[in-house]
N, C-alpha and C. Protein backbone atom coordinates (compact mmCIF):
# COMPACT_ATOMS: atom_id res chain seq x y z
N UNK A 1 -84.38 -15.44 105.00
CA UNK A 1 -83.38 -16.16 105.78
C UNK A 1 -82.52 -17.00 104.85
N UNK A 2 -81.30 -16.80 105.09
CA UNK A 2 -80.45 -17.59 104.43
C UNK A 2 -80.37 -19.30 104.42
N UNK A 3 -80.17 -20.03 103.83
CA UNK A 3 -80.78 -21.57 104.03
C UNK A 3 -78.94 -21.89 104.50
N UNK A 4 -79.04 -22.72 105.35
CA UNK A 4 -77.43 -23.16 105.68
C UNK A 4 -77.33 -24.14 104.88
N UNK A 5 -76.13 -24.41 104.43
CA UNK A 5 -75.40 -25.33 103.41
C UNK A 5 -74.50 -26.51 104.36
N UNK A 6 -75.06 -27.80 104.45
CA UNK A 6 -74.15 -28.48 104.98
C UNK A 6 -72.90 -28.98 104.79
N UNK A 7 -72.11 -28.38 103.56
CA UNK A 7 -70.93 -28.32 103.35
C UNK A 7 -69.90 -27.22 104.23
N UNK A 8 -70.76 -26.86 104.57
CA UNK A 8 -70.52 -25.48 105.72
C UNK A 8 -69.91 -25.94 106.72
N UNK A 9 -70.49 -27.10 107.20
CA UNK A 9 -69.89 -27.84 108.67
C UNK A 9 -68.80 -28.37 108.28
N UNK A 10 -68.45 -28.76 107.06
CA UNK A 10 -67.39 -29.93 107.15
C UNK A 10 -66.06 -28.78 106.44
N UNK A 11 -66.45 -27.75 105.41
CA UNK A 11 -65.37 -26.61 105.26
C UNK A 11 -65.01 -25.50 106.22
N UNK A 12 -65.70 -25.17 107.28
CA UNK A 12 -65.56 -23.98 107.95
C UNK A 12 -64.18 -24.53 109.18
N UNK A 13 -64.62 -25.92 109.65
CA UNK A 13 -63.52 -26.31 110.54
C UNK A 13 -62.69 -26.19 109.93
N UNK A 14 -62.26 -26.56 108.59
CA UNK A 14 -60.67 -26.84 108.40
C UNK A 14 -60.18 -25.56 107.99
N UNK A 15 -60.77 -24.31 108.18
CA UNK A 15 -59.90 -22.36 107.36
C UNK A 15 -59.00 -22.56 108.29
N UNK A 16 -58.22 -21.82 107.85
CA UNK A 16 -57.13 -21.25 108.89
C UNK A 16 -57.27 -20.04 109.19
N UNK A 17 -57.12 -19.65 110.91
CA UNK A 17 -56.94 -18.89 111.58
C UNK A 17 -55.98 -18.11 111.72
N UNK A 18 -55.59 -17.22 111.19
CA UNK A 18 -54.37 -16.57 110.94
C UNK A 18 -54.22 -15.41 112.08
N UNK A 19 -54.35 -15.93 113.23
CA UNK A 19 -54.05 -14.92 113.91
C UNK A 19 -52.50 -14.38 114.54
N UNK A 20 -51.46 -14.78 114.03
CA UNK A 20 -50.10 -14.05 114.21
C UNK A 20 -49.72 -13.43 112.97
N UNK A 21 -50.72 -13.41 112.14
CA UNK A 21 -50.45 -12.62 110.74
C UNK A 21 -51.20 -11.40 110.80
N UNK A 22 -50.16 -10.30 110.75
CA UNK A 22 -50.59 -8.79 110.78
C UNK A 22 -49.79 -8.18 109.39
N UNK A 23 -50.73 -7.74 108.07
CA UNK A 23 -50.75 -7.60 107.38
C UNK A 23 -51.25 -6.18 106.98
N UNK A 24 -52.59 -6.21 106.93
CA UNK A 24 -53.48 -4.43 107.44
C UNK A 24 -54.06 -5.32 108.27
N UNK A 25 -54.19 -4.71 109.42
CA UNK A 25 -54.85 -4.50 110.73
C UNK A 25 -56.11 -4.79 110.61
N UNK A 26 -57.22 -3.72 109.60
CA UNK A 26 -58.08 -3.54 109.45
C UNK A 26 -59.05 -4.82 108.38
N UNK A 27 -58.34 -4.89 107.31
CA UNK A 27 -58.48 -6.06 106.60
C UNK A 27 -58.35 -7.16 107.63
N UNK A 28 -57.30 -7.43 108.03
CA UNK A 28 -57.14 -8.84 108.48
C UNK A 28 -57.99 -8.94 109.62
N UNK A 29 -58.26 -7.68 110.55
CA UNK A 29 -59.56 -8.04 111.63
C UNK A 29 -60.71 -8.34 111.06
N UNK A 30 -61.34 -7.93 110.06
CA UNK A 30 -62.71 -8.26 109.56
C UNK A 30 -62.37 -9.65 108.80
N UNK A 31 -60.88 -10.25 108.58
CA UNK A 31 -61.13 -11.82 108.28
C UNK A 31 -61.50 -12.57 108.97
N UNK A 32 -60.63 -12.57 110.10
CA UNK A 32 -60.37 -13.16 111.41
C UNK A 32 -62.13 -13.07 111.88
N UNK A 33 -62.87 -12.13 111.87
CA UNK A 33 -63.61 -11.91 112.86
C UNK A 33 -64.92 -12.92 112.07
N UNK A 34 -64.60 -12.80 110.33
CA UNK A 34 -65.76 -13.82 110.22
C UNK A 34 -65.07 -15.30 110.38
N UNK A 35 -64.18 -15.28 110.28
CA UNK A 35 -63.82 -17.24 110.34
C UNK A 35 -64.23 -17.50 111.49
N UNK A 36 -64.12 -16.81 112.98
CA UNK A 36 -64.26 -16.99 113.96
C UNK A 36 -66.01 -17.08 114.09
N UNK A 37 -66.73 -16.48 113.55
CA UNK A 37 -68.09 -16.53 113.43
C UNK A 37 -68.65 -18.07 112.53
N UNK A 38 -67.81 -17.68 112.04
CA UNK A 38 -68.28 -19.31 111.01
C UNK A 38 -67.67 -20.27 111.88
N UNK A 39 -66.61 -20.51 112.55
CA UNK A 39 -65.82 -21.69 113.29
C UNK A 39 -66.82 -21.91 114.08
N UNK A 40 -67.38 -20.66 114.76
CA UNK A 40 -68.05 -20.67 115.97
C UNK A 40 -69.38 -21.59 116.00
N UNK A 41 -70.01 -20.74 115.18
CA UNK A 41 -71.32 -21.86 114.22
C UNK A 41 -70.97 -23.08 113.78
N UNK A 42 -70.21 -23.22 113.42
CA UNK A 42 -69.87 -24.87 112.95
C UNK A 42 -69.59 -25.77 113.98
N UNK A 43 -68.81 -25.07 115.03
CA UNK A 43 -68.42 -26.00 116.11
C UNK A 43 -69.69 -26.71 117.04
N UNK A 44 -70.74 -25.52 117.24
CA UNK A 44 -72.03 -25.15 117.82
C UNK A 44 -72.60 -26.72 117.12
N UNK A 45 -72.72 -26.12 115.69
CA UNK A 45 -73.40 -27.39 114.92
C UNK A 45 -73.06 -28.99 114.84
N UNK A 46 -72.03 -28.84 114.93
CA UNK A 46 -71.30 -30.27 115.19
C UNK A 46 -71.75 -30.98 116.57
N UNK A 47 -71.40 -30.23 117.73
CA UNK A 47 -71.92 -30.54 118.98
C UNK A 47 -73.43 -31.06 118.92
N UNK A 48 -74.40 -30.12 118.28
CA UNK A 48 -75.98 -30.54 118.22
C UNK A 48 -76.08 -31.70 117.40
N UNK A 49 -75.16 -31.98 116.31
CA UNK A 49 -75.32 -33.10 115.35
C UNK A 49 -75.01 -34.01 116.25
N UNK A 50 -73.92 -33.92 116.68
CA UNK A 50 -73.44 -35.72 117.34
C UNK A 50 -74.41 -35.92 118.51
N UNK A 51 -75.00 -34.70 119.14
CA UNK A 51 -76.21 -34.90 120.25
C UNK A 51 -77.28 -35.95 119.20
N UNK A 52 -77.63 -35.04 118.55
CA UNK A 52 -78.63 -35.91 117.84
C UNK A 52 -78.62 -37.63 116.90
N UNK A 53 -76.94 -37.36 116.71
CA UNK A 53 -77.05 -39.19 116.38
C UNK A 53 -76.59 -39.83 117.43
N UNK A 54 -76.50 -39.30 118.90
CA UNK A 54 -76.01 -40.58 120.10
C UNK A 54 -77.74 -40.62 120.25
N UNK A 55 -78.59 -39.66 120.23
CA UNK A 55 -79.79 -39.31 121.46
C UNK A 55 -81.02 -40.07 120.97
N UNK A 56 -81.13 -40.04 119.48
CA UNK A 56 -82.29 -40.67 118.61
C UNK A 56 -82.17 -42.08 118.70
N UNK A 57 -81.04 -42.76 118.26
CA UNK A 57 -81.07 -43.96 118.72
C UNK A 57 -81.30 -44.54 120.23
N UNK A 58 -80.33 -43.76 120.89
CA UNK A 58 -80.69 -44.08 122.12
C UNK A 58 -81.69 -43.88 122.74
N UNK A 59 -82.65 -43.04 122.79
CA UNK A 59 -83.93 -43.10 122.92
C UNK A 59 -84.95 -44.52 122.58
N UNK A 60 -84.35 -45.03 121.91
CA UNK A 60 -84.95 -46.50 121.38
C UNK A 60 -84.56 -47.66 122.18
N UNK A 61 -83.30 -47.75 122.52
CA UNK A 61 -82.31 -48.65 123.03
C UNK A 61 -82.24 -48.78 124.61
N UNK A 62 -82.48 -47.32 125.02
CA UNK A 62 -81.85 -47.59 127.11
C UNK A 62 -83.12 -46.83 127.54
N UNK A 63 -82.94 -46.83 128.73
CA UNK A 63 -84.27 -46.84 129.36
C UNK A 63 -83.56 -46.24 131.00
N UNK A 64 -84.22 -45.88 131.38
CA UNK A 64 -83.66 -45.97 132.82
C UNK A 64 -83.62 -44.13 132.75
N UNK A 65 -82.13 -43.72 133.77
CA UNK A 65 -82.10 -42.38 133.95
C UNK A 65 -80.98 -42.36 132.09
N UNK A 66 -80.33 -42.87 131.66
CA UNK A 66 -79.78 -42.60 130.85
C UNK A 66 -81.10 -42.35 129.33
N UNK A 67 -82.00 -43.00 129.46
CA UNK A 67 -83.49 -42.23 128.36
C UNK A 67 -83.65 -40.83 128.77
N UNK A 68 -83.51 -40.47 130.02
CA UNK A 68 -83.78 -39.08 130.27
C UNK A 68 -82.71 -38.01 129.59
N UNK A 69 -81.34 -38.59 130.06
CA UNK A 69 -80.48 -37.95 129.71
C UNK A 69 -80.89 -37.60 128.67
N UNK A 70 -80.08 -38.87 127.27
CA UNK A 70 -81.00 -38.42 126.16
C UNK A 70 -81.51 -37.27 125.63
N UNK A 71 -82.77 -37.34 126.24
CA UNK A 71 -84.26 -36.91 126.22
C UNK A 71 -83.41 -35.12 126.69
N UNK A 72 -82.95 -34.99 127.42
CA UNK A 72 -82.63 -33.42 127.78
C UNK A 72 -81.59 -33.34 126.48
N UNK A 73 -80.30 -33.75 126.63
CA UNK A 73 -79.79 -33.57 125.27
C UNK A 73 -80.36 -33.35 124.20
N UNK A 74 -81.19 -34.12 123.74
CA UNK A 74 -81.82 -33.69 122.42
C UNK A 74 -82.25 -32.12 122.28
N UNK A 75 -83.40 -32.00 123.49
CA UNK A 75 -84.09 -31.05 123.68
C UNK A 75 -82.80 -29.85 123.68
N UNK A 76 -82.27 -29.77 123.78
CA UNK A 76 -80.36 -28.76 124.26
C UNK A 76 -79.87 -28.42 123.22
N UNK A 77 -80.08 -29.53 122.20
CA UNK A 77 -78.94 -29.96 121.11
C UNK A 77 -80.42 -29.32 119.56
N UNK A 78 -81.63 -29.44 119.58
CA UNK A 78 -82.30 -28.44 119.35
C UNK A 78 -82.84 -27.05 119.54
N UNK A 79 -82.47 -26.70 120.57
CA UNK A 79 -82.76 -25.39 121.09
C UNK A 79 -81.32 -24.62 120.39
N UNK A 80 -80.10 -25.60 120.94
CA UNK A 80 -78.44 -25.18 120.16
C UNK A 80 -78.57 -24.75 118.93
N UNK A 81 -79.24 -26.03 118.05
CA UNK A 81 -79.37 -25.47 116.28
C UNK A 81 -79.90 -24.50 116.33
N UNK A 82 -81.33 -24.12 116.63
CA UNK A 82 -81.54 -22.78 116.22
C UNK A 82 -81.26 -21.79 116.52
N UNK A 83 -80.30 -21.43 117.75
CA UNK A 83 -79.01 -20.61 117.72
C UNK A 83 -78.38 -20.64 117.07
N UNK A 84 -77.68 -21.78 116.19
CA UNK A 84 -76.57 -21.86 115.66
C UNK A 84 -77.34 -21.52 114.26
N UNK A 85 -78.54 -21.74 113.91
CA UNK A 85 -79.34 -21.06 112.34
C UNK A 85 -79.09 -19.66 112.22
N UNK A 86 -80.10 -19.09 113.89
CA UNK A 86 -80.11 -17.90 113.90
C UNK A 86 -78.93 -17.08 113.54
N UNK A 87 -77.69 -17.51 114.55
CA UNK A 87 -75.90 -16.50 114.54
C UNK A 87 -76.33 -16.47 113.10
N UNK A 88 -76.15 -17.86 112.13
CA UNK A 88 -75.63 -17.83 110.97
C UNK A 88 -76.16 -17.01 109.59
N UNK A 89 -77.28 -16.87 109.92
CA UNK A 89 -78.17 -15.81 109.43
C UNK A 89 -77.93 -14.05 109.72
N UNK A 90 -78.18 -13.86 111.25
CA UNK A 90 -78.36 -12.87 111.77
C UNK A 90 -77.04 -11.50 111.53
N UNK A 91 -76.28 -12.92 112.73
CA UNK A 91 -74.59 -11.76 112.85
C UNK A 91 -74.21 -11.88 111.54
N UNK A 92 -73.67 -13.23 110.80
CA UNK A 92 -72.28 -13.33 109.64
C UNK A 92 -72.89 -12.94 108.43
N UNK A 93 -74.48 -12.82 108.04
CA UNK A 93 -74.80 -12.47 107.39
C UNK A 93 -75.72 -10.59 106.84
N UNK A 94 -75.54 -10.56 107.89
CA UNK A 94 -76.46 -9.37 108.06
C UNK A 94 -75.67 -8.05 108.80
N UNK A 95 -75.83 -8.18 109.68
CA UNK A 95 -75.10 -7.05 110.82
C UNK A 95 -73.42 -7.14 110.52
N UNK A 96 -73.06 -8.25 110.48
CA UNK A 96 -71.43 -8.10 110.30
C UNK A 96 -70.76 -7.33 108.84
N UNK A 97 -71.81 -7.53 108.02
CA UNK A 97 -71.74 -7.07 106.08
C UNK A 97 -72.25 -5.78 106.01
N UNK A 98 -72.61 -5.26 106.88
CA UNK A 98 -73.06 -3.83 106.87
C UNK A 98 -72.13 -3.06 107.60
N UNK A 99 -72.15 -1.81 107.05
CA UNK A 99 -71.63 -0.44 108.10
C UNK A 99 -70.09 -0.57 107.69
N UNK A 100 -69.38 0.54 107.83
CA UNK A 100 -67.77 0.42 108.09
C UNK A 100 -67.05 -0.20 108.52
N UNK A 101 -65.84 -0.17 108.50
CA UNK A 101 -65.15 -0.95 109.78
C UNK A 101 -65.33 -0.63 111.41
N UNK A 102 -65.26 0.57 111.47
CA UNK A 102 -66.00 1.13 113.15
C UNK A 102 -66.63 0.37 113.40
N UNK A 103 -68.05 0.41 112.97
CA UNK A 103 -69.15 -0.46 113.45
C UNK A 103 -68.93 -2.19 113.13
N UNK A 104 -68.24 -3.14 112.41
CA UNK A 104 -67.66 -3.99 112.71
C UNK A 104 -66.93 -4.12 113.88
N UNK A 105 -66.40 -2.96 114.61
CA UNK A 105 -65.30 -3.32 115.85
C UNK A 105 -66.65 -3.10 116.63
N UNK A 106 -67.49 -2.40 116.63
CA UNK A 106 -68.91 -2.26 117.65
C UNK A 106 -69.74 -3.94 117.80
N UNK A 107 -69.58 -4.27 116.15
CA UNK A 107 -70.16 -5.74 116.34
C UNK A 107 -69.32 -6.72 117.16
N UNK A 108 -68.46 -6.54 116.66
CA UNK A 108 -67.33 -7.89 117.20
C UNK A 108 -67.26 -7.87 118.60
N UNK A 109 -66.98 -6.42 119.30
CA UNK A 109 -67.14 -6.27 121.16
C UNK A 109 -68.81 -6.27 121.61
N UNK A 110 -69.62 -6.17 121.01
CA UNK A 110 -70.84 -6.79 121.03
C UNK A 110 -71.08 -8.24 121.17
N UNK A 111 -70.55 -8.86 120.15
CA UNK A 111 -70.41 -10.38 120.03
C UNK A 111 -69.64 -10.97 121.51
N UNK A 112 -68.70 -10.12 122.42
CA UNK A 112 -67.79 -10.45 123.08
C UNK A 112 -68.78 -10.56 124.50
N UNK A 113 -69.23 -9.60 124.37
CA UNK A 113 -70.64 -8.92 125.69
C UNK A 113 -71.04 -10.29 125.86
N UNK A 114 -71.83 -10.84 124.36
CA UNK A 114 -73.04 -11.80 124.67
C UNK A 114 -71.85 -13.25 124.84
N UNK A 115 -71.49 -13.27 124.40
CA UNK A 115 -70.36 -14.55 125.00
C UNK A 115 -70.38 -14.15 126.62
N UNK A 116 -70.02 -13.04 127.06
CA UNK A 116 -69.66 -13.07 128.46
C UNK A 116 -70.97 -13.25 129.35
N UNK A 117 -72.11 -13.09 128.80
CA UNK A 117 -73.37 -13.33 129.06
C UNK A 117 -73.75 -14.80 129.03
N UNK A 118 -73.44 -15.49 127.84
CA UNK A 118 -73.42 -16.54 128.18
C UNK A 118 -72.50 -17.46 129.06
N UNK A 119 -71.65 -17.16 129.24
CA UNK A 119 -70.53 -17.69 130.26
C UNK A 119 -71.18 -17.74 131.30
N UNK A 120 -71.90 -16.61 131.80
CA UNK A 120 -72.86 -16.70 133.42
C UNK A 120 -74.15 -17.35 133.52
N UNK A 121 -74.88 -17.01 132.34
CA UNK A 121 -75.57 -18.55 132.30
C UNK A 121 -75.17 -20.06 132.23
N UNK A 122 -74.39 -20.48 131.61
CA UNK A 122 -73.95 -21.51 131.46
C UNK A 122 -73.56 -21.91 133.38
N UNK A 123 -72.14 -20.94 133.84
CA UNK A 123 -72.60 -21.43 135.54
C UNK A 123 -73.56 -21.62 135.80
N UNK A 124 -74.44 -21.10 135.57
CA UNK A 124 -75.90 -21.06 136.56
C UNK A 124 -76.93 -22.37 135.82
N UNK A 125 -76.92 -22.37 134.77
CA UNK A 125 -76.79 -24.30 134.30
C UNK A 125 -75.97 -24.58 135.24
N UNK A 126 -74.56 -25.01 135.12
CA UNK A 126 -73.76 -25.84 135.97
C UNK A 126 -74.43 -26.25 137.32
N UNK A 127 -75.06 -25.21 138.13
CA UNK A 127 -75.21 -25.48 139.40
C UNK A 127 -76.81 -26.13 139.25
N UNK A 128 -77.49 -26.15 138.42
CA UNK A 128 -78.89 -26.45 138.23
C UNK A 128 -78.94 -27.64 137.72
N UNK A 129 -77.52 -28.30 136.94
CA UNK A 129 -77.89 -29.56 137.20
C UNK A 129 -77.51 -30.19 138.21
N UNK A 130 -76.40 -29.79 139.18
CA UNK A 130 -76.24 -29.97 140.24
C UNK A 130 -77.13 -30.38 141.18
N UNK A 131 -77.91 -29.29 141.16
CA UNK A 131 -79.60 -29.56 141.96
C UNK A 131 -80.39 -30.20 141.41
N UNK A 132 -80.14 -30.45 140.32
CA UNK A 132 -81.30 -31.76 139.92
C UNK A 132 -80.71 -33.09 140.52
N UNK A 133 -78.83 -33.03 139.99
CA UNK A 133 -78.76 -34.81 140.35
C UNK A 133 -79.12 -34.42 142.29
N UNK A 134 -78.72 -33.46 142.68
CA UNK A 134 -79.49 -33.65 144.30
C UNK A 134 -80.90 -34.13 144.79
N UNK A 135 -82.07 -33.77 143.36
CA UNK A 135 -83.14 -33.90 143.67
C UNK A 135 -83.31 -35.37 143.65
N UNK A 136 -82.33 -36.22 142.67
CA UNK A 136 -82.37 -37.53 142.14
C UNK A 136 -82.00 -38.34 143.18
N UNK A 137 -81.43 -37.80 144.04
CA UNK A 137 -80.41 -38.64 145.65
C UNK A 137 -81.66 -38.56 146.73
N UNK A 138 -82.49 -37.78 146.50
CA UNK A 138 -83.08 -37.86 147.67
C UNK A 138 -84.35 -39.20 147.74
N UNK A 139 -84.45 -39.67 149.43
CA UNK A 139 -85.06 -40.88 149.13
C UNK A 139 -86.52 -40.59 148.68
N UNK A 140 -87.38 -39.34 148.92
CA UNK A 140 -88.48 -40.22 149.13
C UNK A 140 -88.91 -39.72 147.68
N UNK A 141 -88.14 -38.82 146.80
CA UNK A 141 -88.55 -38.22 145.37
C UNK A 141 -89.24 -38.79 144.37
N UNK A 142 -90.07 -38.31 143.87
CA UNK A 142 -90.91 -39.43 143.17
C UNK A 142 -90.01 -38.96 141.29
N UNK A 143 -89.78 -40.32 140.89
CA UNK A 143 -88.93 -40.24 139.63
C UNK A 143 -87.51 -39.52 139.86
N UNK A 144 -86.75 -40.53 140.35
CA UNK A 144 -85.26 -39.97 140.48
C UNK A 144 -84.69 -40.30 139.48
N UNK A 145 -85.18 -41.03 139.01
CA UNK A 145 -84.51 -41.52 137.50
C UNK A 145 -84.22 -40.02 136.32
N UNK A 146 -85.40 -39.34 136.34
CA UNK A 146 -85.80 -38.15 135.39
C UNK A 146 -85.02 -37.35 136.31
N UNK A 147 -84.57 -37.26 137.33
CA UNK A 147 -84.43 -36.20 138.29
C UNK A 147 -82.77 -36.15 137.60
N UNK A 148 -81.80 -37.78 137.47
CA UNK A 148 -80.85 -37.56 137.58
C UNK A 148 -80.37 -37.61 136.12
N UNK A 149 -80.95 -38.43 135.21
CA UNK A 149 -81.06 -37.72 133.74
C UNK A 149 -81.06 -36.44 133.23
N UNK A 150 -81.89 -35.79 134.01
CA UNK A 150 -81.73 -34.35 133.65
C UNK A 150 -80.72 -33.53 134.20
N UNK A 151 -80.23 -34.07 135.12
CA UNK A 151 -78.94 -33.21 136.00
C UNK A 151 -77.69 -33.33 135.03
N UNK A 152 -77.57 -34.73 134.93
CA UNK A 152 -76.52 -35.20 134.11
C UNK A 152 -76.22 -34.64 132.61
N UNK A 153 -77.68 -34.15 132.04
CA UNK A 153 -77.50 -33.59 130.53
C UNK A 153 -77.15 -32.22 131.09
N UNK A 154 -77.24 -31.58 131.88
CA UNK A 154 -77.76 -30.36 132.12
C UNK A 154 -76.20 -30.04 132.71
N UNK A 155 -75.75 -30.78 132.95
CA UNK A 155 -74.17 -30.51 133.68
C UNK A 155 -73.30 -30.81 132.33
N UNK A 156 -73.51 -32.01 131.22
CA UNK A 156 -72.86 -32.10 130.43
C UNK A 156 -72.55 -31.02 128.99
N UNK A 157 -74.28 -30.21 129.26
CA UNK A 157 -74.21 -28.95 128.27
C UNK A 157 -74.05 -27.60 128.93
N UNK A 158 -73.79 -28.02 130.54
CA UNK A 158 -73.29 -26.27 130.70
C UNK A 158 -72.03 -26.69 131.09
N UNK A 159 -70.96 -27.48 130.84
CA UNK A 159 -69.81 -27.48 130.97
C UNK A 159 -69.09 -28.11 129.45
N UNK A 160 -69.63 -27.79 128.26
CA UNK A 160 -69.61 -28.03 127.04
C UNK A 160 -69.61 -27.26 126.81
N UNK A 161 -70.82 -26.27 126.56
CA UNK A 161 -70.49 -25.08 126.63
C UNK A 161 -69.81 -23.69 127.15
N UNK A 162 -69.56 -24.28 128.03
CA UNK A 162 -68.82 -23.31 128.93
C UNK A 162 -67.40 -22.76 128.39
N UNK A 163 -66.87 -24.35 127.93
CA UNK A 163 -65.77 -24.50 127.02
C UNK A 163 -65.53 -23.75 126.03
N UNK A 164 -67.30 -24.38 125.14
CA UNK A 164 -67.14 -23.79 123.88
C UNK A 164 -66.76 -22.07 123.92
N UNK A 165 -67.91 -21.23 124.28
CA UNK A 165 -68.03 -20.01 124.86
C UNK A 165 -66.98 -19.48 125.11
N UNK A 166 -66.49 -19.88 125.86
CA UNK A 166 -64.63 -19.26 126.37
C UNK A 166 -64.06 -19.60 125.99
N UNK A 167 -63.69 -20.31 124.96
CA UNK A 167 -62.65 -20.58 123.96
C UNK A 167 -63.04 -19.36 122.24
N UNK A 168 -64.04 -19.28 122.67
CA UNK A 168 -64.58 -18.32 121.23
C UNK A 168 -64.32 -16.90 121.84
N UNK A 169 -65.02 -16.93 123.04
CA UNK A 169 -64.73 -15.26 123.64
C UNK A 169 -62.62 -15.16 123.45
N UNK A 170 -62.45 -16.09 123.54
CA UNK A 170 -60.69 -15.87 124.04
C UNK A 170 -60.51 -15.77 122.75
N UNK A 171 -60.62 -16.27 121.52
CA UNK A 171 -60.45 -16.05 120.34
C UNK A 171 -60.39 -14.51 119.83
N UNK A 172 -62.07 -13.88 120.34
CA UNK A 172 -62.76 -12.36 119.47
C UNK A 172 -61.33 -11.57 120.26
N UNK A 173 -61.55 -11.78 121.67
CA UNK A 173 -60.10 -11.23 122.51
C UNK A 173 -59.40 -10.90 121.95
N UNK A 174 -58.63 -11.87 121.51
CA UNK A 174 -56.83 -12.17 120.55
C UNK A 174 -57.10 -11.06 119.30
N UNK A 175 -58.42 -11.57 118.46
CA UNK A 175 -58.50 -10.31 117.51
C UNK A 175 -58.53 -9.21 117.51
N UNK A 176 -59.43 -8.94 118.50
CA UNK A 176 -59.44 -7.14 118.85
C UNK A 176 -58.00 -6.58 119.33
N UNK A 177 -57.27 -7.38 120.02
CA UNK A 177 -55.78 -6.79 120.47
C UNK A 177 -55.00 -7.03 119.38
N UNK A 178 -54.98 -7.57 118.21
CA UNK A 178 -53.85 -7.26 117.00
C UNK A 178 -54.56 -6.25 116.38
N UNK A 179 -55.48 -5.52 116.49
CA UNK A 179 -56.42 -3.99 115.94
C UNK A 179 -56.05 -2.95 116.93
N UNK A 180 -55.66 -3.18 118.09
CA UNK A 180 -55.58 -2.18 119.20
C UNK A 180 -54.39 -1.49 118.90
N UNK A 181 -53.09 -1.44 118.03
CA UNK A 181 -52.39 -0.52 117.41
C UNK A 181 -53.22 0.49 116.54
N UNK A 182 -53.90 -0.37 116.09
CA UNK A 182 -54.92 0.56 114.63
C UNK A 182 -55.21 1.94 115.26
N UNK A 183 -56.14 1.09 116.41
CA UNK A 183 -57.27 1.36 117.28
C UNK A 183 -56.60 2.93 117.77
N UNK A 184 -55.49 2.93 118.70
CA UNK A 184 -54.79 3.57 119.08
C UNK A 184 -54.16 4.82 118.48
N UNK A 185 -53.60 4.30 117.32
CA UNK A 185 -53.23 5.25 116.42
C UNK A 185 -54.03 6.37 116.05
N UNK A 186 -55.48 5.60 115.91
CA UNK A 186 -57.18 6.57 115.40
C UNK A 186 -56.93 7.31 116.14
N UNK A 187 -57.04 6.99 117.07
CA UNK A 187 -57.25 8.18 118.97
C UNK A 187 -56.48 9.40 118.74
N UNK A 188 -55.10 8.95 118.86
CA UNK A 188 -54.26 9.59 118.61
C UNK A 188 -54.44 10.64 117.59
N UNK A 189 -54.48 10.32 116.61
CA UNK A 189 -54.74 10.74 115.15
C UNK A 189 -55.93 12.28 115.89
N UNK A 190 -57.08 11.70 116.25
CA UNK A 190 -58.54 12.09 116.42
C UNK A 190 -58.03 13.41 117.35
N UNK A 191 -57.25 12.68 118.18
CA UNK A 191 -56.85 13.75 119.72
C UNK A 191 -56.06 15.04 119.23
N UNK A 192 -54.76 15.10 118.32
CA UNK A 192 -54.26 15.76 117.38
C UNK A 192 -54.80 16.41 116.37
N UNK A 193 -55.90 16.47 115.53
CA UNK A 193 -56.70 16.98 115.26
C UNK A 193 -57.51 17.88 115.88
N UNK A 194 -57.93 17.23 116.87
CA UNK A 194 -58.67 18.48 117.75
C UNK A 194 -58.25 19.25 118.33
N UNK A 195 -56.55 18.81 118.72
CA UNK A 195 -56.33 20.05 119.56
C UNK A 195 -55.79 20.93 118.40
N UNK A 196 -55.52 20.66 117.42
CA UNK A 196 -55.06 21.86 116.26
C UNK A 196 -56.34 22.63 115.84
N UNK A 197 -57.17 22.05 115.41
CA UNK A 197 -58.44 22.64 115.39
C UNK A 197 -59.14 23.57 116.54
N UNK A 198 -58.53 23.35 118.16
CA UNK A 198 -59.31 23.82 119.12
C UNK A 198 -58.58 25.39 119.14
């Protein structure tokens, strides 16, 4: 496993995204597609970092339903990093550096799938913390405090993410459609061939 470099977080935000620059198609999609993998991870990581320096202290300091909160954040904002280890390992290092360009456009609409996968989880968070702060309103509940702490983290990281997620899926989007001339042309190319050959 690759060890992440925390210079990583603070250089990956500032690349530039060059997405109205069409140069080769093919080149410039496999740029685009890792900055967007690295932005993606970094952004991920940033979010779990600042979880973790509001949540540690505060864990010390408040008490009440806002300790709970906290207390779910953290737990969110760790479960996040090692997603955000894993991508950084897995996809940008491994699967994305292998194979042709084909199978790069297989990864990247792959990558697009599990974004859209997560988008429907993340609702289904949304509505679950919903039902927690409900569980927290009701009178006779024993610990509404934990009830509404947890609603509250639980609404604040599936509508954080929700963001994040669909702002990255809308990104891979934008890339694959400045390739869809390429893309097109292949077909074409492929379709013409065969029928001379047939």
């Amino acid at each position: 496993m690759r060890i992440m470099n925390w210079r990583f977080f603070i250089t990956t935000l500032a690349l530039d995204l060059p997405l109205e620059e069409i140069v080769d198609e093919v080149r410039d999609f496999d740029e685009r597609f890792g900055i967007i993998l690295q932005k993606h991870v970094a952004v991920l990581g940033w979010w779990c970092i600042l979880n973790f320096l509001a949540g540690i202290p505060g864990l010390a300091l408040l008490d009440g339903w806002l300790w709970y909160f906290l207390l779910m954040n953290l737990v969110w904002s760790a479960i996040n990093f090692a997603i955000a280890l894993l991508m950084y390992n897995h996809v940008f290092y491994r699967r994305f550096k292998q194979g042709n360009v084909f199978q790069r456009f297989e990864v990247q609409r792959h990558v697009e799938k599990i974004l859209l996968l997560n988008i429907g989880l993340e609702v289904g968070y949304f509505f679950a913390g919903l039902y927690l702060l409900t569980l927290g309103r009701l009178p006779d509940i024993a610990y509404p405090e934990l009830w509404r702490g947890f609603g509250w983290a639980v609404l604040l990281q599936a509508v954080y993410m929700f963001i994040h997620d669909f702002s990255f899926h809308l990104l891979h989007v934008l890339n694959f459609r400045k390739c869809k001339p390429f893309l097109e042309e292949m077909m074409e190319t492929q379709m013409e061939v065969r029928r001379q050959g047939a």
